[in-house]
Protein backbone atom coordinates (compact mmCIF):
# COMPACT_ATOMS: atom_id res chain seq x y z
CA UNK A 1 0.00 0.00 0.00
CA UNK A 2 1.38 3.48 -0.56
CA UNK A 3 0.79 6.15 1.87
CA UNK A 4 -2.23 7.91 0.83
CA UNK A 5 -3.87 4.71 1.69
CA UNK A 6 -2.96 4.28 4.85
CA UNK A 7 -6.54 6.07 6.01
CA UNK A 8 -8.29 3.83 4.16
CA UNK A 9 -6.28 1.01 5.81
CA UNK A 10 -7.06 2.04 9.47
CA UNK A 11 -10.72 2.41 8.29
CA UNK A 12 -10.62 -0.92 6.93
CA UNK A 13 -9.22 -2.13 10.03
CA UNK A 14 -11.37 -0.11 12.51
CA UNK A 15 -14.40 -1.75 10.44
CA UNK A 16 -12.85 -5.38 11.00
CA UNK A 17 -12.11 -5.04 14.62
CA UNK A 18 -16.14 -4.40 15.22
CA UNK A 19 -17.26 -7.77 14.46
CA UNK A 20 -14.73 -9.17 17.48
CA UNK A 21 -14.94 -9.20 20.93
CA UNK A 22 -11.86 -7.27 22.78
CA UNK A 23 -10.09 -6.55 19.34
CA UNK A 24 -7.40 -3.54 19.43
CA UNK A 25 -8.35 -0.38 19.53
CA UNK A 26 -7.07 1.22 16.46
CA UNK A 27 -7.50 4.91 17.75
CA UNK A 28 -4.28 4.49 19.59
CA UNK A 29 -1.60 5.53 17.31
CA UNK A 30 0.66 2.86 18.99
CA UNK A 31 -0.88 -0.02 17.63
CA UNK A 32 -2.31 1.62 14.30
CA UNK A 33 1.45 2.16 13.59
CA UNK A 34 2.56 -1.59 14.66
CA UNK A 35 -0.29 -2.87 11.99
CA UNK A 36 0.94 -0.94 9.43
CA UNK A 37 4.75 -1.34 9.86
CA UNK A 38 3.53 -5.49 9.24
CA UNK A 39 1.13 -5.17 7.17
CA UNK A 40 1.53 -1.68 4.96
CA UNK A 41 3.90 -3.47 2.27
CA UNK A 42 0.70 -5.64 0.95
CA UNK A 43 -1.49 -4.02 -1.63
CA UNK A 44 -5.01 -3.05 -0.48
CA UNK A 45 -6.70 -5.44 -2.89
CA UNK A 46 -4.88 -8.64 -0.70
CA UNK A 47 -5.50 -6.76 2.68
CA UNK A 48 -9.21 -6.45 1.57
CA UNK A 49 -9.19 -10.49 0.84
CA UNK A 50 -7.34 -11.00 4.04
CA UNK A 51 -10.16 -8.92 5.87
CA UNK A 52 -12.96 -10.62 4.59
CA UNK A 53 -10.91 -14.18 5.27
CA UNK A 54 -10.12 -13.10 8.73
CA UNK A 55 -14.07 -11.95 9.12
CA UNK A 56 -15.57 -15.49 8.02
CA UNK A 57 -13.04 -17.45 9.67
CA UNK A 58 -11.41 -16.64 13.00
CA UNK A 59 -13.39 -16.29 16.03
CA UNK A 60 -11.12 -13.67 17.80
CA UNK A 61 -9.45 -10.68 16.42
CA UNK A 62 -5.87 -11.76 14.34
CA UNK A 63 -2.62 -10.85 15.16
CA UNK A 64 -0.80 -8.95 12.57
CA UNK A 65 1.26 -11.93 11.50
CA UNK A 66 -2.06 -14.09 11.05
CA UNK A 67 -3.47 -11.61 9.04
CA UNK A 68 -0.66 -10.86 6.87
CA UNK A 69 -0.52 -14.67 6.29
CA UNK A 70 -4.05 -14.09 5.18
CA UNK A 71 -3.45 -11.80 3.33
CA UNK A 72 -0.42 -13.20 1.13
CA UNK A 73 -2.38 -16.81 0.73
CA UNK A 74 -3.59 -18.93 3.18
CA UNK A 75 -3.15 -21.67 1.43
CA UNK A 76 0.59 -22.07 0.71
CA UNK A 77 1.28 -25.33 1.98
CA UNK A 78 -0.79 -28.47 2.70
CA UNK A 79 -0.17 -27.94 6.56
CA UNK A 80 -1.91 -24.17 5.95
CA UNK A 81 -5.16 -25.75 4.60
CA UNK A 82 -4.79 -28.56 7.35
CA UNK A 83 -4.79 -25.80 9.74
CA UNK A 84 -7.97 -23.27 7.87
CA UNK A 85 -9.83 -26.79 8.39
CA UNK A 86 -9.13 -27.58 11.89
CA UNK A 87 -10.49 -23.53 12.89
CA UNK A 88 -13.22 -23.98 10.81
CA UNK A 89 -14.57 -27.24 12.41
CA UNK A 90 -13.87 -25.65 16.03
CA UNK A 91 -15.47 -22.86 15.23
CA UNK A 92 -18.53 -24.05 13.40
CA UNK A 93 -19.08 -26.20 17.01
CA UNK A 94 -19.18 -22.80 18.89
CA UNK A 95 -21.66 -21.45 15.93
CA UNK A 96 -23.79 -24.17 14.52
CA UNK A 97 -23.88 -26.67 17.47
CA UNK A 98 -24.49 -30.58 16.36
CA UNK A 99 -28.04 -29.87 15.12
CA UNK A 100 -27.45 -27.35 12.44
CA UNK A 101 -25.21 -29.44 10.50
CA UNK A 102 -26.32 -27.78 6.89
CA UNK A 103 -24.73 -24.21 8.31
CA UNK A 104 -21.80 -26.31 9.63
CA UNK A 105 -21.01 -28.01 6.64
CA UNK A 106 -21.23 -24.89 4.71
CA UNK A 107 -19.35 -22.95 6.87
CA UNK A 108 -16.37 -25.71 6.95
CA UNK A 109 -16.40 -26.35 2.88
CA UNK A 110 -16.27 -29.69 0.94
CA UNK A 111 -13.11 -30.39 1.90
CA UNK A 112 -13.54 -29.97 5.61
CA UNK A 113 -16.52 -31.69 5.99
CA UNK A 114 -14.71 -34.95 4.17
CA UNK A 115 -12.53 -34.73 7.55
CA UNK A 116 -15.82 -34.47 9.95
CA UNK A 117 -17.40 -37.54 8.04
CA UNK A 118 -14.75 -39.24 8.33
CA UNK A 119 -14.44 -38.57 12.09
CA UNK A 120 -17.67 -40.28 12.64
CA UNK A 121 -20.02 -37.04 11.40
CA UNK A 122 -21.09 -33.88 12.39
CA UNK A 123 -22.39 -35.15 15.88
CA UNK A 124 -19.63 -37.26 16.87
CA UNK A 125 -17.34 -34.46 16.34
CA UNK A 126 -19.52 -32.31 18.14
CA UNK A 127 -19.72 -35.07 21.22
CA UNK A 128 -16.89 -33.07 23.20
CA UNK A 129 -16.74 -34.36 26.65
CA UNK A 130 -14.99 -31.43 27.86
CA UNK A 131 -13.54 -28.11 26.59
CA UNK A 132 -9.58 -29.88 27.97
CA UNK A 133 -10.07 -31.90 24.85
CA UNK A 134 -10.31 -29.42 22.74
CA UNK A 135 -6.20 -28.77 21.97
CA UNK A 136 -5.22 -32.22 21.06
CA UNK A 137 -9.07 -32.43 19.00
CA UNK A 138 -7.67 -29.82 17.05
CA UNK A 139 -4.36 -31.25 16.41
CA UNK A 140 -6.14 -33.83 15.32
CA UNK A 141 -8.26 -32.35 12.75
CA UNK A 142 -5.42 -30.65 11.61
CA UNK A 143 -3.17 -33.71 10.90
CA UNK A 144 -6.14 -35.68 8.99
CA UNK A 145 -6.71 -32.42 7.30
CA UNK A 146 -3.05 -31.86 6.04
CA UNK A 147 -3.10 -35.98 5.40
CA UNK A 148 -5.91 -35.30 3.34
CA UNK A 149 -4.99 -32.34 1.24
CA UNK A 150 -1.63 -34.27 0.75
CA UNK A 151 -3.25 -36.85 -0.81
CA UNK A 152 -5.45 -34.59 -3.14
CA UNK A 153 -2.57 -32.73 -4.20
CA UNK A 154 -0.91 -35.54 -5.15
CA UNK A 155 -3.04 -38.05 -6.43
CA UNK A 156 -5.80 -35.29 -7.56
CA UNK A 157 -8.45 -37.07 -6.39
CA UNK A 158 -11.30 -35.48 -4.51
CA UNK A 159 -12.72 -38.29 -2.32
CA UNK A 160 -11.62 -38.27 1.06
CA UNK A 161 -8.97 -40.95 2.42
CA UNK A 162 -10.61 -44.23 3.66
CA UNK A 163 -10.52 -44.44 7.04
CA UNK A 164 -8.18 -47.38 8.62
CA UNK A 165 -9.67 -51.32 8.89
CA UNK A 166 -11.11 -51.60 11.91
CA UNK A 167 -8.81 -54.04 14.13
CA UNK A 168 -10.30 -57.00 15.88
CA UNK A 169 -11.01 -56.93 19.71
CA UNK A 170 -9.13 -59.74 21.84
CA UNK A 171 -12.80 -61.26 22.08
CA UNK A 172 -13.32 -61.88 18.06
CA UNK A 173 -10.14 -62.92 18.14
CA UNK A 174 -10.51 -65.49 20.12
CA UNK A 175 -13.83 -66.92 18.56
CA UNK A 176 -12.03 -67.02 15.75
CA UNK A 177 -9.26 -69.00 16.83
CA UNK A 178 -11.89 -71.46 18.47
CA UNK A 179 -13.57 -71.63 15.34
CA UNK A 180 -16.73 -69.27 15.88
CA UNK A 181 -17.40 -66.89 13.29
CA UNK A 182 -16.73 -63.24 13.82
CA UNK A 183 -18.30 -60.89 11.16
């Protein structure tokens, strides 16, 4: 951006920060100035898409480096989309809840909701026991997401990985070595 944007930047930023709870207050010249030493070198076309990403995505307010990443292109690596996915899903259980799984799954995309069917579906990843869960759930999410996207990029298919064969219990094992069937 050159400098006889830079209102239109603030403005642009001021506008963002009102759809988050606790988000910087960009009156104070302080942080107006930190924002724009990070983010003034991107044109105002990419900090517009990064805006609008940061808007239908994130729950809180972005750091500057998030935003600049949004800004730039999110999706970079496989491990970048991996991570988009595993926000989306956590925060479409805040939003939608497990019975508004139409506004989930279009919230998450076709691509993330490949990773919540084959988590069990919209319910089972909704069936949190407790908010503790919720870092390594997301770690989770993101490593079948960035498994996922690997694949696709590779192979160029669009159908989700299949999920693992299910391993027999010690019980059906047994049957089967004392020569009862075990479906």
């Amino acid at each position: 951006m050159i400098e006889s944007e830079k209102t239109r930047f603030l403005g642009e930023l001021t506008a963002l920060s009102m759809a988050f709870p606790k988000a910087p207050d960009f009156t104070d010249k302080t942080i107006a100035r930190m924002f724009w030493l990070v983010l003034g070198e991107i044109p105002l076309k990419d900090f517009l898409k990064g805006c609008k990403h940061a808007l239908n995505t994130q729950q809180w307010f972005p750091p500057p480096a998030t935003l600049k990443r949004f800004c730039i292109d999110i999706y970079d690596t496989d491990e970048d989309i991996g991570l988009d996915i595993a926000n989306r899903i956590e925060n479409a259980i805040g939003t939608y809840g497990y019975m508004n799984h139409k506004g989930a799954k279009g919230y998450i995309g076709e691509r993330g909701w490949a990773v919540v069917e084959q988590l069990g579906g919209w319910v089972r990843v909704c069936d949190i026991q407790s908010f503790d869960q919720m870092p390594s759930l997301r770690a989770n999410w993101r490593k079948l997401a960035t498994l996922d996207s690997k694949r696709v990029n590779t192979k160029g298919e669009n159908k989700p990985a299949a999920l693992p064969k299910r391993n027999k219990t010690a019980i059906e094992t047994a049957k089967m070595l004392i020569g009862g069937k075990v479906n």
